[in-house]
Structures are given as C-alpha cells and as structure tokens.
Protein backbone atom coordinates (compact mmCIF):
# COMPACT_ATOMS: atom_id res chain seq x y z
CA UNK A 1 -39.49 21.10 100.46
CA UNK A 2 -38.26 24.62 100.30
CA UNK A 3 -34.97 23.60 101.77
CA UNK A 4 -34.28 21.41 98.70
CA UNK A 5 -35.81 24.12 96.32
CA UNK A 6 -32.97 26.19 97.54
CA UNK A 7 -30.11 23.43 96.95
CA UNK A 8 -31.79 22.70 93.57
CA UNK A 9 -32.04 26.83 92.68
CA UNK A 10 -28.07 27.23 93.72
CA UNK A 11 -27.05 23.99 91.68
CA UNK A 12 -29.03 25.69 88.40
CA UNK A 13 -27.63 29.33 89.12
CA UNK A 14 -24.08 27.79 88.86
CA UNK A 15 -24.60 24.90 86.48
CA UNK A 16 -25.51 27.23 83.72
CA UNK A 17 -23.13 30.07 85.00
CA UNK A 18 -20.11 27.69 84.50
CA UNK A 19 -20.53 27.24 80.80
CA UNK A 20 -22.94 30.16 79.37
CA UNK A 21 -20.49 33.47 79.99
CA UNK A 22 -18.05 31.78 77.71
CA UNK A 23 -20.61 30.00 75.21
CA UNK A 24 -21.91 33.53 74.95
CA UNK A 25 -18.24 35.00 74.16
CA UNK A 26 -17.89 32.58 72.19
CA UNK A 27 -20.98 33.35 69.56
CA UNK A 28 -19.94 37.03 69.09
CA UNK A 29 -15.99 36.04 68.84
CA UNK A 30 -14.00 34.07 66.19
CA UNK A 31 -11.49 33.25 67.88
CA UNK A 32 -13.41 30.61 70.20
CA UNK A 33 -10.17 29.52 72.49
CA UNK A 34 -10.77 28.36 76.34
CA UNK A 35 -7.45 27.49 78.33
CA UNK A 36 -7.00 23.83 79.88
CA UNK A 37 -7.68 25.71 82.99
CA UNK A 38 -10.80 27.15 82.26
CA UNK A 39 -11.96 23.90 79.99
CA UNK A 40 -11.01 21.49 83.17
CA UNK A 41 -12.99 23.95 85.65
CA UNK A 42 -15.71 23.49 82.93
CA UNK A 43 -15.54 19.69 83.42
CA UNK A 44 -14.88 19.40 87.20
CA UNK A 45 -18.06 21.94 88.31
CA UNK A 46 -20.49 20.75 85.45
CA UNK A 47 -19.88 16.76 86.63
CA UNK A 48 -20.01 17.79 90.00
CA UNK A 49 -23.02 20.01 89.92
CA UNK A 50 -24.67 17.54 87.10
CA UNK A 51 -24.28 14.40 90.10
CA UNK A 52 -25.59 16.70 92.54
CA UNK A 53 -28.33 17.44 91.14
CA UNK A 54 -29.54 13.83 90.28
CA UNK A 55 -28.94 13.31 94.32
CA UNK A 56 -31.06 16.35 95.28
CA UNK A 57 -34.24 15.45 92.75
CA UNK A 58 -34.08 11.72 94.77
CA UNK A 59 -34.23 13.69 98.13
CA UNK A 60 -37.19 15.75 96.86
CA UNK A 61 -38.84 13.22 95.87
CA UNK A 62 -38.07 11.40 99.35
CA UNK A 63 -39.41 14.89 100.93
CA UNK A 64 -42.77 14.05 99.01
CA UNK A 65 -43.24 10.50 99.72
CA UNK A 66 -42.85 10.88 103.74
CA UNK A 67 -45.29 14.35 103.33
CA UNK A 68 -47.94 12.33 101.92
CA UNK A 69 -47.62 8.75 102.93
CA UNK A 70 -46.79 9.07 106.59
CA UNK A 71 -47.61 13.05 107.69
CA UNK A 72 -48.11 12.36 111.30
CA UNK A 73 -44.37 11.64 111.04
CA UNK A 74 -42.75 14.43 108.26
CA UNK A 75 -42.00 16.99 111.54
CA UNK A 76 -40.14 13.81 113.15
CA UNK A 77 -38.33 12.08 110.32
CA UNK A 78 -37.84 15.65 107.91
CA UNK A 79 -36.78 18.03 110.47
CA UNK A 80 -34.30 20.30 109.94
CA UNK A 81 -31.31 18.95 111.15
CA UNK A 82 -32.34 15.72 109.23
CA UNK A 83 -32.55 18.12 106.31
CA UNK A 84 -29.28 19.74 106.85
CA UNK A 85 -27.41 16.41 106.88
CA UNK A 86 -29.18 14.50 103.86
CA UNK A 87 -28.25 17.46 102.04
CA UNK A 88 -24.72 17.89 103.23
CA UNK A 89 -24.09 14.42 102.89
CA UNK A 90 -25.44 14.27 99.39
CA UNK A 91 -23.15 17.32 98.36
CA UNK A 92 -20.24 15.57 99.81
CA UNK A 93 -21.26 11.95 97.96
CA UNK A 94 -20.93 14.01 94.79
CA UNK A 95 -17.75 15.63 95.07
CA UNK A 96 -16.28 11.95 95.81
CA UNK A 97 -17.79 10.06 93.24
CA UNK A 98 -17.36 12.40 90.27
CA UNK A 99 -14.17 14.90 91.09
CA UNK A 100 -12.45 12.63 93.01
CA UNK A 101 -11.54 9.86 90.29
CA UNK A 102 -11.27 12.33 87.76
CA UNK A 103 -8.42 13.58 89.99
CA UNK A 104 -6.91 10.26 89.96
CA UNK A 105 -6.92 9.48 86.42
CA UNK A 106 -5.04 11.90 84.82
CA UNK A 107 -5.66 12.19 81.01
CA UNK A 108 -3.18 12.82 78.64
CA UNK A 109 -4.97 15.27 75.50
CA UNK A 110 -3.47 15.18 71.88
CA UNK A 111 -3.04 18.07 69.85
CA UNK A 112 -4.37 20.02 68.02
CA UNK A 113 -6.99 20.29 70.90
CA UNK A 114 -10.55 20.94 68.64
CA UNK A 115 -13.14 20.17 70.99
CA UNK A 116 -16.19 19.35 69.12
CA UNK A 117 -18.93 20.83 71.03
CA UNK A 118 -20.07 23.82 72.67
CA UNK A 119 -18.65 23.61 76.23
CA UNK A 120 -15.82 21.63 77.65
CA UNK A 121 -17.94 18.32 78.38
CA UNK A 122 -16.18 15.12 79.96
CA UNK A 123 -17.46 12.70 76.84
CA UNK A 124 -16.28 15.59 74.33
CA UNK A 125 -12.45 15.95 75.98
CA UNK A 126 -12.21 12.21 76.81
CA UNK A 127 -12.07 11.73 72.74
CA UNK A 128 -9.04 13.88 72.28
CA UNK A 129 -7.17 11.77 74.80
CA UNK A 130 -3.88 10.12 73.52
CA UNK A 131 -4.11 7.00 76.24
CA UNK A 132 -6.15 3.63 76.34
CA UNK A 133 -9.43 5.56 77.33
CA UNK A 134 -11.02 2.03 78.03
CA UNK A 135 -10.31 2.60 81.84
CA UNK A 136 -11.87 5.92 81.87
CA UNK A 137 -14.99 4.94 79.91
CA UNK A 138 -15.25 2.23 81.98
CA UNK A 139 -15.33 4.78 85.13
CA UNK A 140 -17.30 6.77 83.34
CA UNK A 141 -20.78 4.55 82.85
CA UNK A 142 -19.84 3.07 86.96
CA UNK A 143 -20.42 6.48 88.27
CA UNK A 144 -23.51 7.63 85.77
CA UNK A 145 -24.95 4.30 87.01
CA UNK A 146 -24.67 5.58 90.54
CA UNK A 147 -25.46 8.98 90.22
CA UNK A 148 -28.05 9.12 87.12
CA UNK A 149 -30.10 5.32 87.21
CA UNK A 150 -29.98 4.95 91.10
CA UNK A 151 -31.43 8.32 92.04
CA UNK A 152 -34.14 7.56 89.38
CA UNK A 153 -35.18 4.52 90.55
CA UNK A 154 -35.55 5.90 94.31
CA UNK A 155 -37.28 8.69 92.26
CA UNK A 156 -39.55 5.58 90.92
CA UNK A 157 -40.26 3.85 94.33
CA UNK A 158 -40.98 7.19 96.33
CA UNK A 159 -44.01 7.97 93.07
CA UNK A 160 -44.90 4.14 93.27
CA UNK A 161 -45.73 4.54 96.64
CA UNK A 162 -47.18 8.32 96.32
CA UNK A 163 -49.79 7.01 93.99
CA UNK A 164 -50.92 4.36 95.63
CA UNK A 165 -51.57 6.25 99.05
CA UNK A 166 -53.16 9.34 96.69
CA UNK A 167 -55.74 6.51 95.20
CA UNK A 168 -56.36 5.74 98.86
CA UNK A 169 -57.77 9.58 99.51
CA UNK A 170 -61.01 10.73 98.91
CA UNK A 171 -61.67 12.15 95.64
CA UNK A 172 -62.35 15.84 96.32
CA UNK A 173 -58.52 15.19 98.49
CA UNK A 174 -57.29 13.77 95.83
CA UNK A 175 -55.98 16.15 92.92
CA UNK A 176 -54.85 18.83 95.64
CA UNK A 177 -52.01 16.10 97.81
CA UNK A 178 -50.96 15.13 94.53
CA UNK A 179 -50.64 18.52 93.24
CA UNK A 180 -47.53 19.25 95.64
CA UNK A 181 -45.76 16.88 93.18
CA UNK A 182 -46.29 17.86 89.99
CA UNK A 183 -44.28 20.67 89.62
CA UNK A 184 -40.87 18.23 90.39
CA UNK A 185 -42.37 15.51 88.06
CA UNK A 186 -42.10 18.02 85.80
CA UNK A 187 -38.47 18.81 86.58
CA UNK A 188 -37.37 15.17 86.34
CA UNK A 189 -38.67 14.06 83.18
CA UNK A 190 -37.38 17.32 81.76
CA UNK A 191 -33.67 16.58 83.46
CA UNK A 192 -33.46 12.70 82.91
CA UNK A 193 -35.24 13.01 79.30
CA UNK A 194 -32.34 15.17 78.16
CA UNK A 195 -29.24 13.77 80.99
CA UNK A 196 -30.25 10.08 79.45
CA UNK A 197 -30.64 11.04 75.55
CA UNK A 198 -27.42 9.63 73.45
CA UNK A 199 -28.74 11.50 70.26
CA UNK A 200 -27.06 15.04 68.81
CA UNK A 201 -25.34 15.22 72.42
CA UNK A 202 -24.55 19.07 71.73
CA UNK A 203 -27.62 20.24 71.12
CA UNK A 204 -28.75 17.77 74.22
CA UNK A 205 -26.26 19.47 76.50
CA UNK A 206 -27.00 22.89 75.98
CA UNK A 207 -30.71 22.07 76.48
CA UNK A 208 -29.98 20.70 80.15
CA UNK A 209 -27.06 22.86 81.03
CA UNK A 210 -29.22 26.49 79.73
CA UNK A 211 -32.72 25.76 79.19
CA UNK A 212 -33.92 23.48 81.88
CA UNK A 213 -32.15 26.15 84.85
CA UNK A 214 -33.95 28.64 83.40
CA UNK A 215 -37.07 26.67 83.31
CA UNK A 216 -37.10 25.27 86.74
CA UNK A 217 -37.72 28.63 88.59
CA UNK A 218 -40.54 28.80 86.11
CA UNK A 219 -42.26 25.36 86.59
CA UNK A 220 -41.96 25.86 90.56
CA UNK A 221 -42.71 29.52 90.85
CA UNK A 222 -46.45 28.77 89.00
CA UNK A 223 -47.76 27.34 92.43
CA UNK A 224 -47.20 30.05 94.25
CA UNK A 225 -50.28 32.62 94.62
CA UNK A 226 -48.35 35.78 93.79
CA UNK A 227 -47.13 34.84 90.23
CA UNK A 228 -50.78 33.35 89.42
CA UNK A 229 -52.07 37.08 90.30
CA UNK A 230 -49.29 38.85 88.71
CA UNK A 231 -49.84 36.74 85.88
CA UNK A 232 -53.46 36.74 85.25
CA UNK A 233 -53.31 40.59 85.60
CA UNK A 234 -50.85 40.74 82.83
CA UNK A 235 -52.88 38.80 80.73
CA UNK A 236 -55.81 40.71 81.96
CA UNK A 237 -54.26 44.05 81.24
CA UNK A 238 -52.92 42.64 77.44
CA UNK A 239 -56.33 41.99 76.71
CA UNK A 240 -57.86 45.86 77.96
CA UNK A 241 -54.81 47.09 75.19
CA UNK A 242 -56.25 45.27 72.96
C-alpha cells in the first residue's frame, strides 16, 4: 500500500509543480506570457501525470481488494517485485497512450495565441488550432476512455467485491478491514468528481491540478497515529489558551 502511496505522493508533488510556479507568476504579473515551450511542457507532463494517476488509484484499489479478500495470498500475489512491475508497467502505459500520439499529431496553433484558461490545458490549446481538430478530438475521448472510465470501473469491481467479503466479517471486524479503504475512497471521488466534471472547466482544473495534491497527503496522513496525537494536542493546547 505504501509503495503506491509513494507513486501517488510523487505524481501530486509534480502535477501541481508543473503548472502552480507560473499560475503564481502569473497573479502578481500583467504581463501573463508562457512560451510554446513552456505551454507544451505544461501539456505533455500534466496529460502524462493526469493518466498516471488514474492507473495508480486502479492499482490501489487492486492492493485493497487482494489485502482483504484473499490475505493468505497478498505476500504471494503483492510482493515486491510484483509491485515494482505493475507500477513500472503502468508508468510506461501512460507515457504511450497520452505523449506518444500527441507526438504524432502535430497541431498547427493560430494567432493571436490567447489561451483562455489558467494553465496550458490540452482542451484549452486544441481550440486555438488552425486544422480539422475532428481527428484530435476524436483521439482525445479514445484515450480518456482508456485512462479515466477503465481504471474506474476496475476501481468499481475491486469495492464490489471489498464489500461483499467486509459484510461477510464479524461485526466488531467489520468497520476496522474496511477502514484501510476509506482514506483512497476518499481520494477517488475527490479526483474523478472533478477529472469527469464538463462544467466551468477552469475553475475545475485548478481544483484537481492544486487542491486535491495538497489534500491527498492530508486525507492519508489522518490514519496514521502520530498526526492524530499531534493533532489532538494542538487542539488540546488551543483550548488551555483559551
């Protein structure tokens, strides 16, 4: 579990980094001017990174479903080789379903080049293209059905099948096995709930590309027994100043 924590924690440190050093320039600046350089490095990392992630939640989520439905076998089938290559091959999967036809579809941009949004966002450049963008649209929804609604509905099964060996435990068992999942439930509403919105798509994207990585090292570090303490001594210590 903590291996994927890890690949899900790098993903967020870099997803945000890519666009928020510039968004942040860009709110104390007039001028607010990125190169075609910078705005196609934008594009590649944050489709790349976006894909990964979906990949990496589905893993998790695999992680959970052999932990609690078969645990005489986690050691066997999740050991850390397995690990190393479902997460090496799910890196790789990304990089050749989302950079690689990007590379091969080159896209001509019109001027003047006013991208309407905050960050330099495939669906926001794609409008300021001079070419038939039917192609790339059409590209566009194959590989966001492959990386966004597949993972999701492994995501699905592996709960499906979670909850129906949980209701098989005995009560006072119960609420602690399923606990272990809770804090990535959490994740993947928050993730899909914004990745699949089609409504204000700016404000959308800056929620999932800022808020939810800084949220995610939040939701998981509240199970772990140091932050309780160091948080109910806070509050404890907040209330004695009062």
């Amino acid at each position: 579990m903590y291996f994927f924590l890890s690949n899900l924690s790098f993903i967020d440190f870099f997803y945000s980094s890519t666009a928020l050093p510039k968004l942040l320039v860009d709110l104390l600046s007039r001028d607010r001017i990125i190169s075609i350089t910078g705005c196609g490095i934008q594009v590649y990392i944050s489709i790349f990174l976006g894909d990964t992630e979906c990949f990496v939640l589905a893993l998790m989520a695999y992680d959970r479903y052999v932990a609690i439905c078969h645990p005489l076998y986690y050691p066997i089938l999740m050991r850390w080789s397995v690990c190393f290559w479902l997460a090496s091959f799910v890196w790789i999967l990304s990089f050749f379903i989302s950079v690689v036809p990007s590379l091969l579809m080159p896209m001509r941009v019109c001027n003047p080049n006013q991208v309407n949004h905050f960050m330099c966002e495939v669906i926001a450049i794609i409008k300021l293209s001079c070419d038939n963008i039917y192609m790339n649209q059409l590209v566009i929804f194959s590989i966001s059905f492959f990386t966004l609604l597949l993972p999701f509905m492994l995501i699905i099964c592996s709960y499906v099948c979670i909850i129906s060996s949980v209701l098989k435990i005995h009560s006072v068992e119960r609420s602690k096995t399923f606990s272990t999942c809770t804090s990535h439930i959490t994740v993947v509403i928050l993730f899909y709930g914004t990745a699949m919105s089609t409504d204000q798509e700016k404000f959308i994207s800056v929620f999932y590309v800022i808020v939810i990585p800084m949220l995610n090292p939040l939701i998981y570090s509240l199970k772990n027994k140091e932050v309780k303490k160091a948080f109910l001594l806070g509050k404890s210590v907040s209330h004695s100043l009062h």
